[in-house]
Protein backbone atom coordinates (compact mmCIF):
# COMPACT_ATOMS: atom_id res chain seq x y z
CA UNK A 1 -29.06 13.18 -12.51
CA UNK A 2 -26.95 10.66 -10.43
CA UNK A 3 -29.18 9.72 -7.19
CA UNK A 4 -26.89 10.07 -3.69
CA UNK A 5 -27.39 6.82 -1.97
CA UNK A 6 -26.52 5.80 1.47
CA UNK A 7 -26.17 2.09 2.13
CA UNK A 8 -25.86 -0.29 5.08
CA UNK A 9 -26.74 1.11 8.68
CA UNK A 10 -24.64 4.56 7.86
CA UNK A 11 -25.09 7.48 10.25
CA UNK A 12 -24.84 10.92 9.30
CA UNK A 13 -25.41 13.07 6.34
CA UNK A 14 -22.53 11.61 3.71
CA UNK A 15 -24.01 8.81 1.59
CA UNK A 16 -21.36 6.46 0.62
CA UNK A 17 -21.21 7.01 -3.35
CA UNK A 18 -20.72 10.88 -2.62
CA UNK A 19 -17.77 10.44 -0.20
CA UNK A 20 -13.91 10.45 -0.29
CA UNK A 21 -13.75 7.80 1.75
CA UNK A 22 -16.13 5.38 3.76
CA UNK A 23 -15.49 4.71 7.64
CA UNK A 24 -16.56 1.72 8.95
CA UNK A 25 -16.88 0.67 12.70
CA UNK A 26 -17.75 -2.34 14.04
CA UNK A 27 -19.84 -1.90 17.17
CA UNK A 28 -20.25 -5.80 17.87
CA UNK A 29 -16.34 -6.10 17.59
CA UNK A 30 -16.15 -3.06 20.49
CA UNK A 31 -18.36 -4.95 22.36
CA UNK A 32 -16.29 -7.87 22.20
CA UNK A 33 -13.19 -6.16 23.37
CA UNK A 34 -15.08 -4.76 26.14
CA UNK A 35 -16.15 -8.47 27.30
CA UNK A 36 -11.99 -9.79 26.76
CA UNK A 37 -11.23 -6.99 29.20
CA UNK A 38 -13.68 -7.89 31.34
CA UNK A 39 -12.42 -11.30 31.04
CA UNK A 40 -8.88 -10.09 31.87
CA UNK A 41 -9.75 -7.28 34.66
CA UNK A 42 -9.15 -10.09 37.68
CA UNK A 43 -13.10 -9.29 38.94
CA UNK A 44 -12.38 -5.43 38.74
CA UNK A 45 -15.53 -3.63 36.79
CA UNK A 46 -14.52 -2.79 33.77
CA UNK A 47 -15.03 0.73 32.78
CA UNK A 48 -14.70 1.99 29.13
CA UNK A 49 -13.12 5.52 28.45
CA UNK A 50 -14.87 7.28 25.72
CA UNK A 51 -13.33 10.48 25.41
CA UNK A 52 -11.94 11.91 21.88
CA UNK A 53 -15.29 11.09 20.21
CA UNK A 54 -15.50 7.09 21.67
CA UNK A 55 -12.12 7.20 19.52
CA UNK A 56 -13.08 8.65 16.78
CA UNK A 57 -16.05 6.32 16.26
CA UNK A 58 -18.73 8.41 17.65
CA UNK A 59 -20.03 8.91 21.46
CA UNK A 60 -23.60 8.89 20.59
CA UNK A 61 -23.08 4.95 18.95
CA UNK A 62 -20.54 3.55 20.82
CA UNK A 63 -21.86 3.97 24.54
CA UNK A 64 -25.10 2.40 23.70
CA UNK A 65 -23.72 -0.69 22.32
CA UNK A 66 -21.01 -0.75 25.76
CA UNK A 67 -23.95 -0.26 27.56
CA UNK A 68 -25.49 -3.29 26.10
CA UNK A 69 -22.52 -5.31 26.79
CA UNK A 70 -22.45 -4.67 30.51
CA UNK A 71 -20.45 -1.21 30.72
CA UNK A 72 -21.75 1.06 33.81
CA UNK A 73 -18.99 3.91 34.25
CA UNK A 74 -17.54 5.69 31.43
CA UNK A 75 -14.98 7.82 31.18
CA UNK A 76 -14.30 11.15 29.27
CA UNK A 77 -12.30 14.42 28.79
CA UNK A 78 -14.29 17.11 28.89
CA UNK A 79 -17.94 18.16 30.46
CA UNK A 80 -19.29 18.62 26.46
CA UNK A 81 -18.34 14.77 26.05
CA UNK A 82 -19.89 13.66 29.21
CA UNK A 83 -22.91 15.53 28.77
CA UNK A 84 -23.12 13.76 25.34
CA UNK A 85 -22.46 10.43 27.05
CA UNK A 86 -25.08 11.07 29.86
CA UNK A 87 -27.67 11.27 26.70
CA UNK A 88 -26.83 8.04 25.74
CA UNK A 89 -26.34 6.13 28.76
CA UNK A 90 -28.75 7.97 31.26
CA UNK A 91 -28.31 5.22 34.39
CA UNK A 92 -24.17 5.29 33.83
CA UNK A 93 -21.61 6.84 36.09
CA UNK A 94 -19.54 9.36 34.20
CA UNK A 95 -16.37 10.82 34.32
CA UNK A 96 -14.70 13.68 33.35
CA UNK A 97 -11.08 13.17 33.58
CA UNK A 98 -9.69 16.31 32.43
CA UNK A 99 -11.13 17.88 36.06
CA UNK A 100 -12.93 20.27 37.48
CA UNK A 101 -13.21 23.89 35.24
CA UNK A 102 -13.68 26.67 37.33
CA UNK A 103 -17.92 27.89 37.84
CA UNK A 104 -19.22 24.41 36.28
CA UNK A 105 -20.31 22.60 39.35
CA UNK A 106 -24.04 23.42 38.39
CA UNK A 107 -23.20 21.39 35.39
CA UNK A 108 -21.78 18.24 36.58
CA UNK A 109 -24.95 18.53 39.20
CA UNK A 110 -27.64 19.00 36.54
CA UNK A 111 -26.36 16.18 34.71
CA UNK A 112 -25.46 13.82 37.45
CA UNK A 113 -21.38 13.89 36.40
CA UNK A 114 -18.25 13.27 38.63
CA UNK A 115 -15.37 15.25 38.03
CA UNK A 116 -11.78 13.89 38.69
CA UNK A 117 -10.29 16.15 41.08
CA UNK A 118 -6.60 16.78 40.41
CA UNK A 119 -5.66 19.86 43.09
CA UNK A 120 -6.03 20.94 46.20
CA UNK A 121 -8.27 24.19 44.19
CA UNK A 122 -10.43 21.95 42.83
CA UNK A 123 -11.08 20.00 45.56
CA UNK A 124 -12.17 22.78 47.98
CA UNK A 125 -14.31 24.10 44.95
CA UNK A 126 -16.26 21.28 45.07
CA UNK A 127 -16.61 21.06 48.71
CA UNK A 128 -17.60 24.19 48.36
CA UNK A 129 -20.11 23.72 45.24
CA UNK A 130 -21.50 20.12 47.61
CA UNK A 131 -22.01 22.38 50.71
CA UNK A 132 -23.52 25.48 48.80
CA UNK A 133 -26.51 22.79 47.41
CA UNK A 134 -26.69 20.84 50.82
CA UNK A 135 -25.76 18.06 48.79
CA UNK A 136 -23.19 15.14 48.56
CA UNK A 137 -22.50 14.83 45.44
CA UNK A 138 -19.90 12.31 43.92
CA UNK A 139 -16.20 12.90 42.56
CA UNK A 140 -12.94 10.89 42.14
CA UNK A 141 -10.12 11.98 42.95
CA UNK A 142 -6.50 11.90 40.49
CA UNK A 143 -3.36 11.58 42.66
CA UNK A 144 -0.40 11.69 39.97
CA UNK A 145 2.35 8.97 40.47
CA UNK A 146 4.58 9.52 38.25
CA UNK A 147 3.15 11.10 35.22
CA UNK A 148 3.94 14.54 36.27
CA UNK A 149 0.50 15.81 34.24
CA UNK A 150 -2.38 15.75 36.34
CA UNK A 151 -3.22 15.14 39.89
CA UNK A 152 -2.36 15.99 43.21
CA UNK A 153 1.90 15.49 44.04
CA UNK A 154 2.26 12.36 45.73
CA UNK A 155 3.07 14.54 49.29
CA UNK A 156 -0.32 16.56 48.58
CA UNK A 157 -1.54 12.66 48.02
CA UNK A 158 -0.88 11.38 51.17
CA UNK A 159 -2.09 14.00 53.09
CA UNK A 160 -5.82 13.57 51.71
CA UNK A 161 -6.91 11.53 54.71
CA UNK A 162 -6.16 14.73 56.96
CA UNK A 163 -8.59 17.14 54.23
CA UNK A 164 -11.65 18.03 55.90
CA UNK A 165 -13.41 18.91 52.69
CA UNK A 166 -13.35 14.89 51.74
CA UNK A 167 -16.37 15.11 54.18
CA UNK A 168 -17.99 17.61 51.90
CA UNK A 169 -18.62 15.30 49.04
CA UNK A 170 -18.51 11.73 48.46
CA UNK A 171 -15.59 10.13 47.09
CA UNK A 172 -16.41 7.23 44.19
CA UNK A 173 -12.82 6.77 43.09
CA UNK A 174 -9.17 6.94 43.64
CA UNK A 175 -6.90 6.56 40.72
CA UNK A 176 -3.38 7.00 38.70
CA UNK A 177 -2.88 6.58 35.35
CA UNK A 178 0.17 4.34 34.05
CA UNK A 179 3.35 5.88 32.78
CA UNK A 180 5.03 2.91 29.95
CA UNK A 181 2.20 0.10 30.95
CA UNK A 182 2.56 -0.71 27.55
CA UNK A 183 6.50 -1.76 28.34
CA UNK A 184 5.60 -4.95 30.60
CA UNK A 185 9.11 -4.81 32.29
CA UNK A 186 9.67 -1.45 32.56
CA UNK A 187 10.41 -0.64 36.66
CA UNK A 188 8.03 2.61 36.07
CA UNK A 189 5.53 0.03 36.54
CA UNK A 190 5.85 -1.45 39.94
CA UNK A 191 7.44 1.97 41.40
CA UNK A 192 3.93 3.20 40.67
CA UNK A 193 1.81 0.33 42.05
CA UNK A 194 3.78 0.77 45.40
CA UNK A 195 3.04 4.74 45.25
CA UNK A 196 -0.30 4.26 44.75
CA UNK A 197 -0.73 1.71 47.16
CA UNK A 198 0.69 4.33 49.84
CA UNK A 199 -2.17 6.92 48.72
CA UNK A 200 -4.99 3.97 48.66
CA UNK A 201 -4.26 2.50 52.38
CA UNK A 202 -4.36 5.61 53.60
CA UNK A 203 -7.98 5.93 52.52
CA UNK A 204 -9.73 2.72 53.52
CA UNK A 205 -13.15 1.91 52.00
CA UNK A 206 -12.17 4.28 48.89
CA UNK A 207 -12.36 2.18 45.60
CA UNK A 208 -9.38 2.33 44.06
CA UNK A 209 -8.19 2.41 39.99
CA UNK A 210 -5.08 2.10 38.28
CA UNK A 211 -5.47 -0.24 34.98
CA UNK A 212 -5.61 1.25 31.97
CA UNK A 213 -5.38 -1.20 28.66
CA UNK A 214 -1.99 -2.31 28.70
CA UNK A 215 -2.17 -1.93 32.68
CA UNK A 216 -5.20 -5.05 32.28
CA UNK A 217 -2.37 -7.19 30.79
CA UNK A 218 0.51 -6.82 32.97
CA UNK A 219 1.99 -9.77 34.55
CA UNK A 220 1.97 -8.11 38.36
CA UNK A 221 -0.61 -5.55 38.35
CA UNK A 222 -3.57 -5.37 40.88
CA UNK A 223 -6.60 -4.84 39.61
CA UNK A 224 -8.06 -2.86 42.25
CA UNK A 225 -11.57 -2.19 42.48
CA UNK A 226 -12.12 -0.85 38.80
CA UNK A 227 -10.46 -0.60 35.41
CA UNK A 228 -10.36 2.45 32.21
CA UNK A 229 -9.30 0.82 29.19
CA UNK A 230 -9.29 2.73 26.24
CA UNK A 231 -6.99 2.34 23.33
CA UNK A 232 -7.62 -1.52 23.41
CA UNK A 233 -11.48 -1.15 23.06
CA UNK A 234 -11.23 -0.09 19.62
CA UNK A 235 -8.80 -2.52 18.76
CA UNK A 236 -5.31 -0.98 19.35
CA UNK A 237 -2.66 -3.79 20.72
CA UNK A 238 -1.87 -3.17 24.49
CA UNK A 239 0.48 -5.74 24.22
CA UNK A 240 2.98 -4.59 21.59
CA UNK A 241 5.52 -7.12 22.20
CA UNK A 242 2.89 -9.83 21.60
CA UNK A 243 0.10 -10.61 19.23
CA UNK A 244 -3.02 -8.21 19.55
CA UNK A 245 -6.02 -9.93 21.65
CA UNK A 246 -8.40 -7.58 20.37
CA UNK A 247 -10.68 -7.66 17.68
CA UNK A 248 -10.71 -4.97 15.02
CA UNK A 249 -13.27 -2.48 15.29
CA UNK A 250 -12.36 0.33 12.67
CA UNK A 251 -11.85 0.09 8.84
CA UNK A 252 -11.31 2.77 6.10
CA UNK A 253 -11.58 3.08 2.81
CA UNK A 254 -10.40 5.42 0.01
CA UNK A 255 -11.73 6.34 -3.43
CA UNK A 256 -10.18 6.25 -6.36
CA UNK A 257 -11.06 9.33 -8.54
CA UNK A 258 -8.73 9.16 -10.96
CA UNK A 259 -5.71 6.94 -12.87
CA UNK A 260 -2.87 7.85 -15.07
CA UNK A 261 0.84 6.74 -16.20
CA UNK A 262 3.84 9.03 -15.31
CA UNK A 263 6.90 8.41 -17.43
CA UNK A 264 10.15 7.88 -15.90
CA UNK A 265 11.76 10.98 -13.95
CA UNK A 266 8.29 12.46 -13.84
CA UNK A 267 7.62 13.44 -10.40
CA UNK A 268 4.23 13.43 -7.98
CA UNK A 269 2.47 15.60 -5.86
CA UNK A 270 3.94 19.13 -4.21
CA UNK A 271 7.40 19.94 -4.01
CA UNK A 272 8.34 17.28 -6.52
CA UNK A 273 9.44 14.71 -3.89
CA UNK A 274 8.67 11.53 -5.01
CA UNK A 275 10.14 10.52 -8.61
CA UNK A 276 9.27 7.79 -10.69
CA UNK A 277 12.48 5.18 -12.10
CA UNK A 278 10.56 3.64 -14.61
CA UNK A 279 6.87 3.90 -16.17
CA UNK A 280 4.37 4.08 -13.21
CA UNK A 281 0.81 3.55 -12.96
CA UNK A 282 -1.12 6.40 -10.31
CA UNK A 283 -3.98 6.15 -8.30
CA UNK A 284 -5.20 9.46 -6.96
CA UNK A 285 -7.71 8.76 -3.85
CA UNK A 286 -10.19 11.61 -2.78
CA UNK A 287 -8.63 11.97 1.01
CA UNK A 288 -6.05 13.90 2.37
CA UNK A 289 -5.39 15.42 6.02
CA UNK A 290 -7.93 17.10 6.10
CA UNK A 291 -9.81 14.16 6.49
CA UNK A 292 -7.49 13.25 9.81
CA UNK A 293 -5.15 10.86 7.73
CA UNK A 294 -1.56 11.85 8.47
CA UNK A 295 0.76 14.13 6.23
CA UNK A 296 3.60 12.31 7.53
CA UNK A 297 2.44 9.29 5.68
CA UNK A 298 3.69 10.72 2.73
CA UNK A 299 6.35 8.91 0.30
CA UNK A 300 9.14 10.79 -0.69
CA UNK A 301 12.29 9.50 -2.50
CA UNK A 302 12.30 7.32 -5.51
CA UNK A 303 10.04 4.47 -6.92
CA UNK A 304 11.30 1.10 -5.40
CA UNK A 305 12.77 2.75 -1.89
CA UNK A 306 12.26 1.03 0.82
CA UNK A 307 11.39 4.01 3.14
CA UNK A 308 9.13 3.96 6.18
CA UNK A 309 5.37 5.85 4.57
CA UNK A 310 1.78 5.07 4.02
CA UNK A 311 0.26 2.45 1.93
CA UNK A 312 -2.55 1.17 0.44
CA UNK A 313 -4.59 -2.18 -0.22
CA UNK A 314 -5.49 -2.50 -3.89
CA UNK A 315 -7.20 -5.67 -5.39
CA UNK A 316 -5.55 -7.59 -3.39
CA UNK A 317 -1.79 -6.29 -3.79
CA UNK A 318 -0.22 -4.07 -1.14
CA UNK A 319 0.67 -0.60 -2.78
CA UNK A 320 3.13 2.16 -1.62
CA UNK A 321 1.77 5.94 -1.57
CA UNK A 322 3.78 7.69 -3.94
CA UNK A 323 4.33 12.01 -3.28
CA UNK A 324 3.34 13.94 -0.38
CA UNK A 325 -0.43 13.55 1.37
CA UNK A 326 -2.18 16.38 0.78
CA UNK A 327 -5.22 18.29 2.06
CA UNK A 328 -8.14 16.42 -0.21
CA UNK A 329 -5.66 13.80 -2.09
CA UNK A 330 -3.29 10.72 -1.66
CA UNK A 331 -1.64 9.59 -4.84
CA UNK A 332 -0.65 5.87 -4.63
CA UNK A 333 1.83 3.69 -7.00
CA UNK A 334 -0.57 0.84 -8.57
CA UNK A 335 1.98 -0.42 -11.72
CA UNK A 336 2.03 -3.67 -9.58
CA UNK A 337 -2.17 -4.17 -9.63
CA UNK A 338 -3.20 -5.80 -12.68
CA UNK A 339 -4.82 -3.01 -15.31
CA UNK A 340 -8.39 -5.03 -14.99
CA UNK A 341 -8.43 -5.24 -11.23
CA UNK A 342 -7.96 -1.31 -10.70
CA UNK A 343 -10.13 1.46 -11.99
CA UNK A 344 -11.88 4.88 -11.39
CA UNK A 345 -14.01 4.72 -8.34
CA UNK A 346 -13.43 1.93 -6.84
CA UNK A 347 -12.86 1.72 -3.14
CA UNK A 348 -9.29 0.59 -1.53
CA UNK A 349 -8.42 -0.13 1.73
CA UNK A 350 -5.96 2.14 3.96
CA UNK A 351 -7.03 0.70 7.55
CA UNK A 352 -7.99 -2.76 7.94
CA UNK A 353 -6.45 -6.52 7.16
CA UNK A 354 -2.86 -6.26 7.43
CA UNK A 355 -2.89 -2.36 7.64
CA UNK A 356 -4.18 -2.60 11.56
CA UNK A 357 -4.49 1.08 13.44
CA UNK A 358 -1.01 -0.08 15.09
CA UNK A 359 0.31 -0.43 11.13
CA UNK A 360 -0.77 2.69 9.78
CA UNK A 361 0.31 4.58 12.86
CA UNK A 362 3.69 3.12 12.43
CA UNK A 363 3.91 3.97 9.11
CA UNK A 364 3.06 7.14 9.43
CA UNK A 365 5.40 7.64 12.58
CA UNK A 366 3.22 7.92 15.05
CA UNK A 367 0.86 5.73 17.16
CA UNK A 368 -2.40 4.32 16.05
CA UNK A 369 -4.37 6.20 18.85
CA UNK A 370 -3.61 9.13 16.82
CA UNK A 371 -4.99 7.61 13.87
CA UNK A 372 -7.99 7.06 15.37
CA UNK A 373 -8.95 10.31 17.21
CA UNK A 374 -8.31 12.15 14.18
CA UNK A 375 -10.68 10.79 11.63
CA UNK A 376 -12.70 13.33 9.77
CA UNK A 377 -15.83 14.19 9.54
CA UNK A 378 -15.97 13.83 5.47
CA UNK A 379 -16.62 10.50 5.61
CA UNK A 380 -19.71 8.22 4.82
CA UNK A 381 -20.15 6.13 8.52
CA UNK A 382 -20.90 2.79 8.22
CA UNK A 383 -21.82 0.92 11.34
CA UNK A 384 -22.55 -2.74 12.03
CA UNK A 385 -24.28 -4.52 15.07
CA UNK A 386 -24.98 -2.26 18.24
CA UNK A 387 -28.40 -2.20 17.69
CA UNK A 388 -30.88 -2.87 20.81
């Protein structure tokens, strides 16, 4: 009988050699990115937002090893994420961006959690909730500036200085979130540093937060009093015009479970989509979307097309998918690997070196933050640095 072994710091049930596929996260190079933000935020504190499962690299590993580097606020979604994070940072403030659900003030109170306020409802059910427990407990509030998504109207915004339930509760935070930060000259930009400056003088002594990751990098931006960088933590590029300043955190790799020759006009995978010219050499790899990578990855046309899909690193030689992703499977067109340098269960690479999070988002037609948040939960973990 074949023994299941799990190698390397790996967390979770999946040993490696009994996986599709093999995630690994590097918690030192998160921690790094946390301390070039730092170095960027202009002396704001630098927050880290850890919602979506840190990213899809896991809450319960990648707030300790923030913590380590310096991180004191985090911020999340939803109340199950920020209890999560309150486990694993017990002294950090927290929170929850998504607001304040109605009946769950007893939560954020057990747990010592600050909602973001986003309406005029939620505010006066706080209030309410802070003057039921004779207590003054902490919140930010979200006025919207432009996103049209969450958060108080900008008129409802500048009328917060005249709300007598701001005495009620004590207010940590002020914020806005960025429209196109990620566009450095787009006018979105400054139109909503000059709305949110109209909200933030009207509340003197409030700290204030607008920054997310590209918003640490733009040329004219005030840092205010704090910063949420997200995407860029984990190694997306907030700077897509430019090179990426940011270390990569997340790799992945697929297993090979089987190889085989089509013949020329054979087709691959469902729906016949993808045919082969000439003679072509097939690697089938044991992930699919089920496993969070994208369907729309998928290669369709004819051997040799230049088209816009997923690919693959393979001893060395960069190898186009070949068919349609499917739920458990990706087939992938290997003729171009050397025979000896390819072969049933060996490991190839589909996010790291030159196939970044930005890459494989591209490829795939979306954007790497996708990529990330929807990795599965089939695959062995890997994890380096981080520890204590």
């Amino acid at each position: 009988m074949t023994k299941l072994t799990s190698h390397g710091n790996t967390a979770g049930s999946i040993p490696e050699n009994a996986a599709g596929g093999v995630l690994h996260i590097d918690l030192d190079a998160l921690a790094a990115n946390w301390r070039i933000l730092r170095d960027h935020a202009g002396g704001a504190e630098t927050a880290a937002v850890v919602k979506a499962n840190a990213y899809g690299t896991g809450i319960e590993k990648a707030v300790p090893a923030l913590s380590k580097a310096g991180c004191r606020t985090f911020f999340v979604a939803h109340l199950s994420e920020a209890i999560r994070a309150r486990a694993a940072a017990p002294d950090a403030a927290i929170y929850v961006l998504n607001g304040l659900f109605s009946g769950t003030g007893s939560t954020y109170a057990e747990f010592d959690l600050r909602p973001v306020l986003g309406s005029f409802e939620e505010i006066e059910e706080w209030a309410g909730f802070c003057r039921a427990e004779s207590r003054k407990l902490k919140a930010a509030i979200h006025v919207d500036t432009g996103m049209n998504r969450l958060g108080l109207t900008m008129p409802q915004g500048l009328t917060l200085k005249d709300r007598k339930e701001l005495n009620d509760f004590e207010t940590t935070l002020l914020m806005s979130h960025f429209v196109s930060a990620e566009e450095s000259d787009n006018p979105l930009n400054a139109q909503q540093i000059e709305a949110f400056e109209a909200v933030r003088s009207s509340l003197p002594g409030v700290p204030a937060s607008l920054p997310n990751s590209s918003g640490i990098f733009l040329r004219d931006k005030p840092s205010y009093d704090l910063v949420r960088p997200g995407y860029a933590l984990y190694g997306g590029n907030p700077t897509p015009s430019r090179d990426n300043p940011m270390r990569p955190v997340v790799g992945l790799e697929g297993r090979i479970v089987q190889l085989r020759w089509v013949e020329a006009d054979d087709t691959v995978g469902y729906n016949g989509r993808w045919l082969a010219l000439t003679r072509r050499r097939i690697a089938t790899l044991s992930i699919g979307y089920a496993d969070g990578y994208p369907r729309s990855s998928s290669a369709r046309g004819k051997s040799g097309d230049e088209l816009l899909a997923g690919t693959a690193l393979v001893g060395g030689h960069t190898c186009p998918f070949a068919g349609n992703v499917s739920m458990d499977l990706i087939t992938v067109d290997v003729t171009d690997v050397p025979e000896t340098d390819v072969k049933r269960g060996d490991t190839v690479t589909l996010i790291g070196g030159e196939l970044t999070i930005d890459e494989v988002g591209r490829r795939a037609g979306t954007i790497g933050y996708e990529i990330l948040t929807n990795l599965g939960a089939r695959y062995a973990r890997t994890y380096r640095g981080g520890e204590g």
